[in-house]
PDB file of N, CA and C in Angstrom:
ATOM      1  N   UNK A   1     109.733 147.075 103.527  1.00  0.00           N
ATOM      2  CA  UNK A   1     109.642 146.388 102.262  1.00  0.00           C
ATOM      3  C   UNK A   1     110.918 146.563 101.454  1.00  0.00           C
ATOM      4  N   UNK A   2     111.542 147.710 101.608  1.00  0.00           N
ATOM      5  CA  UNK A   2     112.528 148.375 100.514  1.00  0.00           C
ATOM      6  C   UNK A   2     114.137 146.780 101.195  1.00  0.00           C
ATOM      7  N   UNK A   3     113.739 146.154 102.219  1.00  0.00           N
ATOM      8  CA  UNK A   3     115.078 145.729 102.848  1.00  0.00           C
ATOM      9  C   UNK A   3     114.843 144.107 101.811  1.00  0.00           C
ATOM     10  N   UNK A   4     113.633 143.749 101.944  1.00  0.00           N
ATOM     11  CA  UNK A   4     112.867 142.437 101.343  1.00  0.00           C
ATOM     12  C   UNK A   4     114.031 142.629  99.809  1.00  0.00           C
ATOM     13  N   UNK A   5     113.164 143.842  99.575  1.00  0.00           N
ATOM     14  CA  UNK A   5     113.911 144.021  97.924  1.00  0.00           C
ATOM     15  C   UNK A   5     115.137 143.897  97.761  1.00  0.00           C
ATOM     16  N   UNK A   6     115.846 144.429  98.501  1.00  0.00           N
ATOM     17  CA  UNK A   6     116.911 144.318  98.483  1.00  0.00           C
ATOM     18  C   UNK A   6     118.204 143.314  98.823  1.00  0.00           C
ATOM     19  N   UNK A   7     117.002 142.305  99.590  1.00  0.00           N
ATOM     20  CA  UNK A   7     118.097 141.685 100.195  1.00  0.00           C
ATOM     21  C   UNK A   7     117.805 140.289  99.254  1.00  0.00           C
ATOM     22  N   UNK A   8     116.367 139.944  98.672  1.00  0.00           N
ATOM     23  CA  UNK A   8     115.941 139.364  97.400  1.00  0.00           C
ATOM     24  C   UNK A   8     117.117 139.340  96.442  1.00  0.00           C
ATOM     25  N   UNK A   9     117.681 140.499  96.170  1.00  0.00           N
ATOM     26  CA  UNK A   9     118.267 140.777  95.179  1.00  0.00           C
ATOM     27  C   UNK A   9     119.546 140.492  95.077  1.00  0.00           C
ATOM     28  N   UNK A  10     120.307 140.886  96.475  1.00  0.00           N
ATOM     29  CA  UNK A  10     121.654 140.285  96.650  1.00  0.00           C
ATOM     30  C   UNK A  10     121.450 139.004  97.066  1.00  0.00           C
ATOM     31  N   UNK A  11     120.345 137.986  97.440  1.00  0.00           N
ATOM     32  CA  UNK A  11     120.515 136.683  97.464  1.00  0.00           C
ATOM     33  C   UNK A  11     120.122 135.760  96.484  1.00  0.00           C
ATOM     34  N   UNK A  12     119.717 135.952  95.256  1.00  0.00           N
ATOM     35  CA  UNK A  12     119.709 135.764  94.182  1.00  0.00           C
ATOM     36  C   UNK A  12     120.788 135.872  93.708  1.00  0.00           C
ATOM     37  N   UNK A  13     121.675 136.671  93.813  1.00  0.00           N
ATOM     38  CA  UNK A  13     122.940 136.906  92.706  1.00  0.00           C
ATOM     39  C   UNK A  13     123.564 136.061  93.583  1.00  0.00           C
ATOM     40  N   UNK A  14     123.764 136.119  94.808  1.00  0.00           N
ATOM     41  CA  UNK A  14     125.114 134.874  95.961  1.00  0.00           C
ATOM     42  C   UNK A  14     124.316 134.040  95.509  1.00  0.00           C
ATOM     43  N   UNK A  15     123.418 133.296  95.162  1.00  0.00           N
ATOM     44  CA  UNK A  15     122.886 132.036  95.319  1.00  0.00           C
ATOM     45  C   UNK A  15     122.456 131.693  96.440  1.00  0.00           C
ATOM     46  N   UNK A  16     122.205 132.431  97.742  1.00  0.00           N
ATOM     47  CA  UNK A  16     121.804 131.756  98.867  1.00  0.00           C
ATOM     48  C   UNK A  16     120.436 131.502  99.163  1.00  0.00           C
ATOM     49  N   UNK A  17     120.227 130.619  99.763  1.00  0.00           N
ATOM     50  CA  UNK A  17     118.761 129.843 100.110  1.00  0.00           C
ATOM     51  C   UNK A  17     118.101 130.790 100.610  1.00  0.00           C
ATOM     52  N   UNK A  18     116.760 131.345 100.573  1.00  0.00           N
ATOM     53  CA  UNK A  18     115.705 131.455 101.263  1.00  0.00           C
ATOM     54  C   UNK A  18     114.962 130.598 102.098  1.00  0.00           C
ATOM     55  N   UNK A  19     114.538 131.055 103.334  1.00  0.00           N
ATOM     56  CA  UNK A  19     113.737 130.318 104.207  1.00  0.00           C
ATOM     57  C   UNK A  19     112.818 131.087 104.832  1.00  0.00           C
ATOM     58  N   UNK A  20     111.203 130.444 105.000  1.00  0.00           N
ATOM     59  CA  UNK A  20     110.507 131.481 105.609  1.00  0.00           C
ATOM     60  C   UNK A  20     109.963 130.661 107.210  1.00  0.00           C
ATOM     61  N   UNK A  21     110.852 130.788 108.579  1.00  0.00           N
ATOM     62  CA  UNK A  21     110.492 130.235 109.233  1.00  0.00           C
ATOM     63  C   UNK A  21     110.769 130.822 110.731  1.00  0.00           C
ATOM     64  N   UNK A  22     109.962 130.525 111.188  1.00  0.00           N
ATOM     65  CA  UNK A  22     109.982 131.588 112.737  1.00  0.00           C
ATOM     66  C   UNK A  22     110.755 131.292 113.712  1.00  0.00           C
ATOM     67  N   UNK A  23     111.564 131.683 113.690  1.00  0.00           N
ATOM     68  CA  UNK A  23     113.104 131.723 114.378  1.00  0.00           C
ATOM     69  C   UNK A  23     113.202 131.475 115.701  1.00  0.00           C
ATOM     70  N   UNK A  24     112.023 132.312 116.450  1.00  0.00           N
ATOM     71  CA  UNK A  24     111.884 132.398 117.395  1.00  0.00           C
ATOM     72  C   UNK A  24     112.381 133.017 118.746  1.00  0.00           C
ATOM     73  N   UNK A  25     112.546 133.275 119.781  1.00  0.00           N
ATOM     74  CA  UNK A  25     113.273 134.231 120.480  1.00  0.00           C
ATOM     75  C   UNK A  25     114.063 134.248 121.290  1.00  0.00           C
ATOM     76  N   UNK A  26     114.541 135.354 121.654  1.00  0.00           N
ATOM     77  CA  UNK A  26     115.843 135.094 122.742  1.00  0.00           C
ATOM     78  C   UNK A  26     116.064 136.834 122.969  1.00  0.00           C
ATOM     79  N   UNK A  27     116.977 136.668 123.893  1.00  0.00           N
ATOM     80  CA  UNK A  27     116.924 137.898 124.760  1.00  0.00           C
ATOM     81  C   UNK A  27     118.388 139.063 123.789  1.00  0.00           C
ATOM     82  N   UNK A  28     118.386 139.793 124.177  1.00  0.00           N
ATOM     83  CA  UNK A  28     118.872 140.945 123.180  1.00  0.00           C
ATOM     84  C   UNK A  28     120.326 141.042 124.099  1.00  0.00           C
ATOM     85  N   UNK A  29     121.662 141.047 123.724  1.00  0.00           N
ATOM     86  CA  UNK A  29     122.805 141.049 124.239  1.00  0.00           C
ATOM     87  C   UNK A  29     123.390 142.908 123.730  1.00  0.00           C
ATOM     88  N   UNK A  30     123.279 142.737 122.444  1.00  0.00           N
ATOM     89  CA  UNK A  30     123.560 144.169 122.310  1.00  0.00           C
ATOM     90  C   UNK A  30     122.933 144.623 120.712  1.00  0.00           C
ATOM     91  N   UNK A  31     123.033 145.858 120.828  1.00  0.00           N
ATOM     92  CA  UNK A  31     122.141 146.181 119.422  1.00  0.00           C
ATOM     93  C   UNK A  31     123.180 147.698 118.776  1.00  0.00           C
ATOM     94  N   UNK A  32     122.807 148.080 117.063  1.00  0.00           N
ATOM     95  CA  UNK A  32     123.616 149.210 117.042  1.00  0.00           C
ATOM     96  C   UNK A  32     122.152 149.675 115.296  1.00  0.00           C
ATOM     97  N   UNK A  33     122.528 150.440 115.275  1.00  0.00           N
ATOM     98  CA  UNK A  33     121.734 151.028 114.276  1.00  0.00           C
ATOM     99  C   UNK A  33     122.633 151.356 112.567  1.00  0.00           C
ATOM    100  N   UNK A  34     122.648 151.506 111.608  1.00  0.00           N
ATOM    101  CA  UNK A  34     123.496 152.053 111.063  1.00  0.00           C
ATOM    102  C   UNK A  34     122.500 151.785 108.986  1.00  0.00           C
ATOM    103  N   UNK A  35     122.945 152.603 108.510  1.00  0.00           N
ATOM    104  CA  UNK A  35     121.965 152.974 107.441  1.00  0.00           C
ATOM    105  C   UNK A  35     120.522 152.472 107.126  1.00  0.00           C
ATOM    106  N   UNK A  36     120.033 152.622 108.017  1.00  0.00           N
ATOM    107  CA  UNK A  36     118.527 152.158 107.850  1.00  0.00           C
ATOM    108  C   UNK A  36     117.816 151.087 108.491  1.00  0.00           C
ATOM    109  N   UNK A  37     119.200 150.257 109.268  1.00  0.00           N
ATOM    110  CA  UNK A  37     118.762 149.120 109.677  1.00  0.00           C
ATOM    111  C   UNK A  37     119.587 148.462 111.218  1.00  0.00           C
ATOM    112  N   UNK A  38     118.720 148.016 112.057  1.00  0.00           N
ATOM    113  CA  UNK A  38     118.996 147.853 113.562  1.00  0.00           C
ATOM    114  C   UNK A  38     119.859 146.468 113.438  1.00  0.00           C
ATOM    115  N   UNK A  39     120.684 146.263 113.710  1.00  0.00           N
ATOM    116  CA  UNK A  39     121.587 144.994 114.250  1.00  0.00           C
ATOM    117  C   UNK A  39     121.729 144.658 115.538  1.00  0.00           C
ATOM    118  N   UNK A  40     120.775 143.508 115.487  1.00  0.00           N
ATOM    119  CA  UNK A  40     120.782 142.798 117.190  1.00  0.00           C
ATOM    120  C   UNK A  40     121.407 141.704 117.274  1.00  0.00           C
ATOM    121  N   UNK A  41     122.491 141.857 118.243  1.00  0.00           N
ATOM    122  CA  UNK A  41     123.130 140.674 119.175  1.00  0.00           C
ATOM    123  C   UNK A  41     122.262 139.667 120.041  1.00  0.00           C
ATOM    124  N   UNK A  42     121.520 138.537 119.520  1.00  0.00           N
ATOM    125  CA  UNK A  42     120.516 137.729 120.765  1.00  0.00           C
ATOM    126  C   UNK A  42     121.350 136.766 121.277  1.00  0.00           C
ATOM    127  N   UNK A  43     120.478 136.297 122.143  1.00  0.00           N
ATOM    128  CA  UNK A  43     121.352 134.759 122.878  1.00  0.00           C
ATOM    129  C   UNK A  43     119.922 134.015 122.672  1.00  0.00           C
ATOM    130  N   UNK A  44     120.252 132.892 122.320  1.00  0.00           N
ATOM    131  CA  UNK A  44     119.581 131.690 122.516  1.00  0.00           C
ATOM    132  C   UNK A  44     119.989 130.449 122.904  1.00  0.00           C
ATOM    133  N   UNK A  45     119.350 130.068 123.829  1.00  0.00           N
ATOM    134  CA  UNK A  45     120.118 129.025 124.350  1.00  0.00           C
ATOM    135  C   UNK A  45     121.287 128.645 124.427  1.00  0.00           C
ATOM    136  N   UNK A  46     122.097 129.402 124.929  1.00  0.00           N
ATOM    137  CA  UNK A  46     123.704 129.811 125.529  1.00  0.00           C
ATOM    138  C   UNK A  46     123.803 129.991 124.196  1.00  0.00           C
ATOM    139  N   UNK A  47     123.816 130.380 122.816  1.00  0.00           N
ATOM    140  CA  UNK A  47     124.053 130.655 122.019  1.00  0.00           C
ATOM    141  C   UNK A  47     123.592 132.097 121.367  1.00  0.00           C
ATOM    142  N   UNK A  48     124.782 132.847 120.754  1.00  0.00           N
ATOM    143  CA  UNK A  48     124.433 134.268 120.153  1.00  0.00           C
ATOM    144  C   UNK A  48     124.572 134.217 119.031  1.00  0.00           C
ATOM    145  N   UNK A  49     123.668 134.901 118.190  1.00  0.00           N
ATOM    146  CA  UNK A  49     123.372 135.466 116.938  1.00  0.00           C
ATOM    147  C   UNK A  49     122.978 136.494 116.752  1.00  0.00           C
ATOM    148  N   UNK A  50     123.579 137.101 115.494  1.00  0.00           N
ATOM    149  CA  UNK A  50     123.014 138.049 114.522  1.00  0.00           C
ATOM    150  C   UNK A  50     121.543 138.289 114.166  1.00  0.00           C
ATOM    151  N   UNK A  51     120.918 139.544 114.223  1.00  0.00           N
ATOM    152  CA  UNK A  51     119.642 139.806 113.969  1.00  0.00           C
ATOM    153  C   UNK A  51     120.539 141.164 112.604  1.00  0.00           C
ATOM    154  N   UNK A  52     119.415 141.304 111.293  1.00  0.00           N
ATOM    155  CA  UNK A  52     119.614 142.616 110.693  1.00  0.00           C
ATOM    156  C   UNK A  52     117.862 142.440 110.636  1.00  0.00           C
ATOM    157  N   UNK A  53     117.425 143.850 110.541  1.00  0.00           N
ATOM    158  CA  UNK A  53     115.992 144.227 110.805  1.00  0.00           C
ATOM    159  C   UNK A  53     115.687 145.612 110.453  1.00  0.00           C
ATOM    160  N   UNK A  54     114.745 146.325 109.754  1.00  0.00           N
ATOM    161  CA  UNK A  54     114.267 147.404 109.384  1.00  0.00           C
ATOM    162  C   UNK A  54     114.566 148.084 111.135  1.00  0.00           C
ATOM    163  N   UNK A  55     114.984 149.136 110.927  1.00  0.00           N
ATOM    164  CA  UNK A  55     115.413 149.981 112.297  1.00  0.00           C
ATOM    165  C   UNK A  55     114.427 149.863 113.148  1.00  0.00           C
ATOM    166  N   UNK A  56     114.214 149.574 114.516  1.00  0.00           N
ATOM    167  CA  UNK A  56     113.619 149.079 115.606  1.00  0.00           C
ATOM    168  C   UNK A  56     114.118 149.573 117.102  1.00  0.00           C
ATOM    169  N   UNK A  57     113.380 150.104 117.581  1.00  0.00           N
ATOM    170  CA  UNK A  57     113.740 150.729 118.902  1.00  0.00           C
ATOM    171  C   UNK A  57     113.650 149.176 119.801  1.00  0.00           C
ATOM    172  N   UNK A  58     115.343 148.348 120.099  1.00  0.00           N
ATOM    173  CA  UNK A  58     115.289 147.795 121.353  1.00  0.00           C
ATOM    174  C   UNK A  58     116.225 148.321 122.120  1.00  0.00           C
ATOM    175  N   UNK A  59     116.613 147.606 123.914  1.00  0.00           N
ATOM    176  CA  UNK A  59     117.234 147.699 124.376  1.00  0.00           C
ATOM    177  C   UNK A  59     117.976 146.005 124.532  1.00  0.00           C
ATOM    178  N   UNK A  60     119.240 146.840 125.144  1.00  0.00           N
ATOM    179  CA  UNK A  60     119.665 145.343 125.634  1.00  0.00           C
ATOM    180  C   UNK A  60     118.882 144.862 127.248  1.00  0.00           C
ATOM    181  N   UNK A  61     118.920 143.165 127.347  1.00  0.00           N
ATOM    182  CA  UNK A  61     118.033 143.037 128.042  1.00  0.00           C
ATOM    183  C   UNK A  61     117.164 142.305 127.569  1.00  0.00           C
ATOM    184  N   UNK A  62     116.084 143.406 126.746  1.00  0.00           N
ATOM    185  CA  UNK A  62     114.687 143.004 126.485  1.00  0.00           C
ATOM    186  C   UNK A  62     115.150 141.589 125.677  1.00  0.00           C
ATOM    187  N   UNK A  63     113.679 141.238 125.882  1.00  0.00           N
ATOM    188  CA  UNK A  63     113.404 139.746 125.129  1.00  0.00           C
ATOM    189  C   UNK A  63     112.385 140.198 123.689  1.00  0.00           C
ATOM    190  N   UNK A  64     113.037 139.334 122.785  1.00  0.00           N
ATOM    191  CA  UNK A  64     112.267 139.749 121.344  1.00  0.00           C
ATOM    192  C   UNK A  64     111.963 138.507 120.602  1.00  0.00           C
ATOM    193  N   UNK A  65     110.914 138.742 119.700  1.00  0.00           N
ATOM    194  CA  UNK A  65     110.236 137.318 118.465  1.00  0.00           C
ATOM    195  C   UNK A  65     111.011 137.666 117.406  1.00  0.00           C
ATOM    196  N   UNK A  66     111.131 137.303 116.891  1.00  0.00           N
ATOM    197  CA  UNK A  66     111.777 137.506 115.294  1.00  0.00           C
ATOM    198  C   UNK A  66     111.243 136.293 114.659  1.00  0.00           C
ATOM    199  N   UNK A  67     110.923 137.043 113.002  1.00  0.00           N
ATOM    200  CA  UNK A  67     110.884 135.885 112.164  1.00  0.00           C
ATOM    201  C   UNK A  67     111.651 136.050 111.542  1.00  0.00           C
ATOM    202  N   UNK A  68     112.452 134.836 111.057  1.00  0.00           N
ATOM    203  CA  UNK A  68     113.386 134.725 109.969  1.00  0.00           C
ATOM    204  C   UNK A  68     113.570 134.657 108.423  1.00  0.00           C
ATOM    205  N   UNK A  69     113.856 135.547 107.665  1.00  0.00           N
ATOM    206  CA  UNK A  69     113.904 135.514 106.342  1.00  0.00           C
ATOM    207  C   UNK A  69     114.705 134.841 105.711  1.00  0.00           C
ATOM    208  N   UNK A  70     116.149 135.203 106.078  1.00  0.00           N
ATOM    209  CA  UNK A  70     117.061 134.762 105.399  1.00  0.00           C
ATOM    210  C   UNK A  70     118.577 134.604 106.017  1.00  0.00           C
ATOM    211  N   UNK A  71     119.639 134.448 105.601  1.00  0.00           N
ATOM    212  CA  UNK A  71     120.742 133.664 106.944  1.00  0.00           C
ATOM    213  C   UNK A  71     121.572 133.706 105.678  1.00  0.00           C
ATOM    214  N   UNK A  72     123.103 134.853 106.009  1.00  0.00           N
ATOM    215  CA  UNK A  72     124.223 134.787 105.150  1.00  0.00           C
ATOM    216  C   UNK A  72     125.372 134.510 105.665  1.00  0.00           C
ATOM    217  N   UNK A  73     126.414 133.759 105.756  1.00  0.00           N
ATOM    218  CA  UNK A  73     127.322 133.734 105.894  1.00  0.00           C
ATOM    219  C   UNK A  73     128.628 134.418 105.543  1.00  0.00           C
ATOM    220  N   UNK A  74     129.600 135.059 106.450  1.00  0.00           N
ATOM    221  CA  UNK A  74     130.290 136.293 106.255  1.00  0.00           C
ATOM    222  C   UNK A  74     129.441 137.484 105.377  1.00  0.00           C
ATOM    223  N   UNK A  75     129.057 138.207 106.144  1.00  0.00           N
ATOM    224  CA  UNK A  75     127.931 138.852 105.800  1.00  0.00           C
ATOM    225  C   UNK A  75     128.700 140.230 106.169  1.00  0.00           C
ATOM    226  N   UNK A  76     129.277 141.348 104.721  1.00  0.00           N
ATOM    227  CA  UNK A  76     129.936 142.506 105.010  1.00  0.00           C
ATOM    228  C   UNK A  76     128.941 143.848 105.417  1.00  0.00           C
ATOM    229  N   UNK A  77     129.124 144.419 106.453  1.00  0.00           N
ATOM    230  CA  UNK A  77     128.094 145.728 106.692  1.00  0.00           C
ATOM    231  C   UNK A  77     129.381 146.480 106.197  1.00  0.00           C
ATOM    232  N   UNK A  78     129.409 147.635 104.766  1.00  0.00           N
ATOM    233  CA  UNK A  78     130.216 148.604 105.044  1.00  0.00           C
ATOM    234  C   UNK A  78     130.029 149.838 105.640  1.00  0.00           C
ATOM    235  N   UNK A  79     128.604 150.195 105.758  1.00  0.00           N
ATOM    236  CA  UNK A  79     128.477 151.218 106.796  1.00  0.00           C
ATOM    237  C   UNK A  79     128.756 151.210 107.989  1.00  0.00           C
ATOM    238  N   UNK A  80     128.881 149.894 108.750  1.00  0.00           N
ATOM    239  CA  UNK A  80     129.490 149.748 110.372  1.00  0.00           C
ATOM    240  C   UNK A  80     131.071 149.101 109.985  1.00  0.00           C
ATOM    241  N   UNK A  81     131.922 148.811 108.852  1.00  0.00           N
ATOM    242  CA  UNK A  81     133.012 148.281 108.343  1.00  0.00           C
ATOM    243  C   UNK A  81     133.463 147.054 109.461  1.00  0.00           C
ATOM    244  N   UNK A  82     132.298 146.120 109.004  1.00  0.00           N
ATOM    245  CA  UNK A  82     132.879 145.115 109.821  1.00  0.00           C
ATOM    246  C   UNK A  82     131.951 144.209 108.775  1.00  0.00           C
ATOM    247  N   UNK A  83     132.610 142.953 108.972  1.00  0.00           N
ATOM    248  CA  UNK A  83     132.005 141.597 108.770  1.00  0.00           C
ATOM    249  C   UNK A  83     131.357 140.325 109.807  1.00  0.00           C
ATOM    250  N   UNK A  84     129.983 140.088 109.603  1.00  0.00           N
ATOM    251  CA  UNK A  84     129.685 139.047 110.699  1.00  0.00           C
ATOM    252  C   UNK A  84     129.436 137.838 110.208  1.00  0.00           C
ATOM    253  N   UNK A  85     130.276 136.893 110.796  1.00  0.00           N
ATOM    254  CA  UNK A  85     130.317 135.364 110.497  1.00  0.00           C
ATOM    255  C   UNK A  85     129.244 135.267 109.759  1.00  0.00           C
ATOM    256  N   UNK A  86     127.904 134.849 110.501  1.00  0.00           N
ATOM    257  CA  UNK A  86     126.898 134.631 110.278  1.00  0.00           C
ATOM    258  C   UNK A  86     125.571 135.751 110.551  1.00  0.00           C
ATOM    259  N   UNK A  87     124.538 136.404 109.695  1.00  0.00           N
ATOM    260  CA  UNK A  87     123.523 137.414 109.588  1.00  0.00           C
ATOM    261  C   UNK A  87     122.634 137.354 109.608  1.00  0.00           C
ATOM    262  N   UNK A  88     121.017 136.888 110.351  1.00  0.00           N
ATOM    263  CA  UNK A  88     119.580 136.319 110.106  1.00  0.00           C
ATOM    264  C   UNK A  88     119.456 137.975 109.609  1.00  0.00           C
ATOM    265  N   UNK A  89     118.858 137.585 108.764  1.00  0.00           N
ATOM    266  CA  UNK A  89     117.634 138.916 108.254  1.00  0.00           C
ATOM    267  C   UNK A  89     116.206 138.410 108.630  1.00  0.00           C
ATOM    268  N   UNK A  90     115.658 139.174 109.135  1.00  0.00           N
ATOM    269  CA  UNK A  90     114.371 139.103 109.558  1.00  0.00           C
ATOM    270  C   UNK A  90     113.558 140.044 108.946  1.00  0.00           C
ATOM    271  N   UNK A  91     112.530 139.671 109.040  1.00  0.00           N
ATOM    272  CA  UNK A  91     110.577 140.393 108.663  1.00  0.00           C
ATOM    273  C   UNK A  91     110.744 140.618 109.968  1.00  0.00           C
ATOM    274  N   UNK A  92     110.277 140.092 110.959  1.00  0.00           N
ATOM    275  CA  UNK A  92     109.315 140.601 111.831  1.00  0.00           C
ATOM    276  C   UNK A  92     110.100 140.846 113.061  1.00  0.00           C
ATOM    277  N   UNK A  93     110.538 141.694 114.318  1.00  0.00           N
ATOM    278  CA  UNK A  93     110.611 142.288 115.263  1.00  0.00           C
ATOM    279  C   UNK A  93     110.057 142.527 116.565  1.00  0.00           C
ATOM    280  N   UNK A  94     109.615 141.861 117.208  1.00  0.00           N
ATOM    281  CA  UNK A  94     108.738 142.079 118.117  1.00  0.00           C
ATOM    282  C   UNK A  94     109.086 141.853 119.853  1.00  0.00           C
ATOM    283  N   UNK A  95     108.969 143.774 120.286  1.00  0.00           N
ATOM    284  CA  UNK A  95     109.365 142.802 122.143  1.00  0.00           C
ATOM    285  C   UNK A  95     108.731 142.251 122.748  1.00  0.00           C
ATOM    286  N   UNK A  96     109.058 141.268 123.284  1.00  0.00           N
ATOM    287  CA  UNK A  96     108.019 140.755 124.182  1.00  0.00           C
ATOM    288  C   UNK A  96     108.010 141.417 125.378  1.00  0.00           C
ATOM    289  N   UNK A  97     106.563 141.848 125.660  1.00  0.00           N
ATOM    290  CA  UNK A  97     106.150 142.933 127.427  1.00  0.00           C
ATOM    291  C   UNK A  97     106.710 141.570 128.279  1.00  0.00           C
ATOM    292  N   UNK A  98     107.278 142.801 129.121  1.00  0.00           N
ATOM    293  CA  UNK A  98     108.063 141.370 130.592  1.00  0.00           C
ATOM    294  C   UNK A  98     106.854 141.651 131.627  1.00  0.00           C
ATOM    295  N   UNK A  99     106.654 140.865 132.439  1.00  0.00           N
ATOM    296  CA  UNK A  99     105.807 140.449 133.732  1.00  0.00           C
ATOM    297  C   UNK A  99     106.055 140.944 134.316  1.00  0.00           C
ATOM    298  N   UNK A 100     104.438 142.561 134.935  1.00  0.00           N
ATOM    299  CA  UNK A 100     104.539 142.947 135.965  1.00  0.00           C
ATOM    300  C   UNK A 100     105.603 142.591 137.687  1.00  0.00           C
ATOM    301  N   UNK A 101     106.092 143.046 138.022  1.00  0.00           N
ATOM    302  CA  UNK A 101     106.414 142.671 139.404  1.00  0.00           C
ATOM    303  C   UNK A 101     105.759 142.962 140.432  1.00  0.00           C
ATOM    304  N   UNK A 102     104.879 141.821 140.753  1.00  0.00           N
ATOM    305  CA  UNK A 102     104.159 142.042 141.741  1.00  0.00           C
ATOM    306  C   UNK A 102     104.886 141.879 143.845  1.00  0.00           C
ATOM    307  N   UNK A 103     104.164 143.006 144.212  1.00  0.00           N
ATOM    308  CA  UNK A 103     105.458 142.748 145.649  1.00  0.00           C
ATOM    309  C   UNK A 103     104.623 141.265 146.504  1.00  0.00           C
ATOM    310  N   UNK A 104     105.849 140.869 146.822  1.00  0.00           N
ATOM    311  CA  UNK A 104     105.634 139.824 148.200  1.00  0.00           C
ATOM    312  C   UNK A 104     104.689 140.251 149.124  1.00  0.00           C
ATOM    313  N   UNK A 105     103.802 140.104 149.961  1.00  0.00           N
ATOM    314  CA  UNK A 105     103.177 140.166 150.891  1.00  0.00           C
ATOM    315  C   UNK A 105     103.178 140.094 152.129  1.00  0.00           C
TER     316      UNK A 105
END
């Protein structure tokens, strides 16, 4: 909740749009952790993006849901001192379980 608040707050003052819409998923390229909050690298459809998310145990690999909150452009992390083009903030997090492997016969 404390990320909602916060991120409410700095997108109010930028002026940037809110959107509440389910983003939907794609597979995890790389991820890093850093003051409170998990940053995932996805691919979707030959395309990669930015995930920021209340800290979340993934790996790379796994496949994840996300819903989408909100979407900033040049978006500064100074705790990792970098800037990313583009940032989805998300609510929701979720891996998707991959399919048993069942053996050939």
């Amino acid at each position: 909740m404390k990320i909602l608040c916060v991120l409410l707050r700095g997108l109010a003052i930028a002026g940037f749009t809110v959107t509440a819409a389910l983003a939907g998923e794609g597979q995890v390229v790389s991820t890093m952790d850093s003051a409170g909050y998990t940053y995932i690298e996805v691919e979707q459809n030959g395309q990669k993006d930015w995930l920021a998310a209340e800290t979340i145990k993934v790996s790379v690999g796994q496949k994840i849901q996300f819903e989408e909150f909100s979407m900033m452009s040049n978006f500064r992390s100074e705790s990792l001192q970098r800037t990313f083009a583009t940032m989805r903030f998300v609510n929701t997090v979720k891996v998707v379980p991959s399919a048993p492997i069942v053996p050939a016969k």
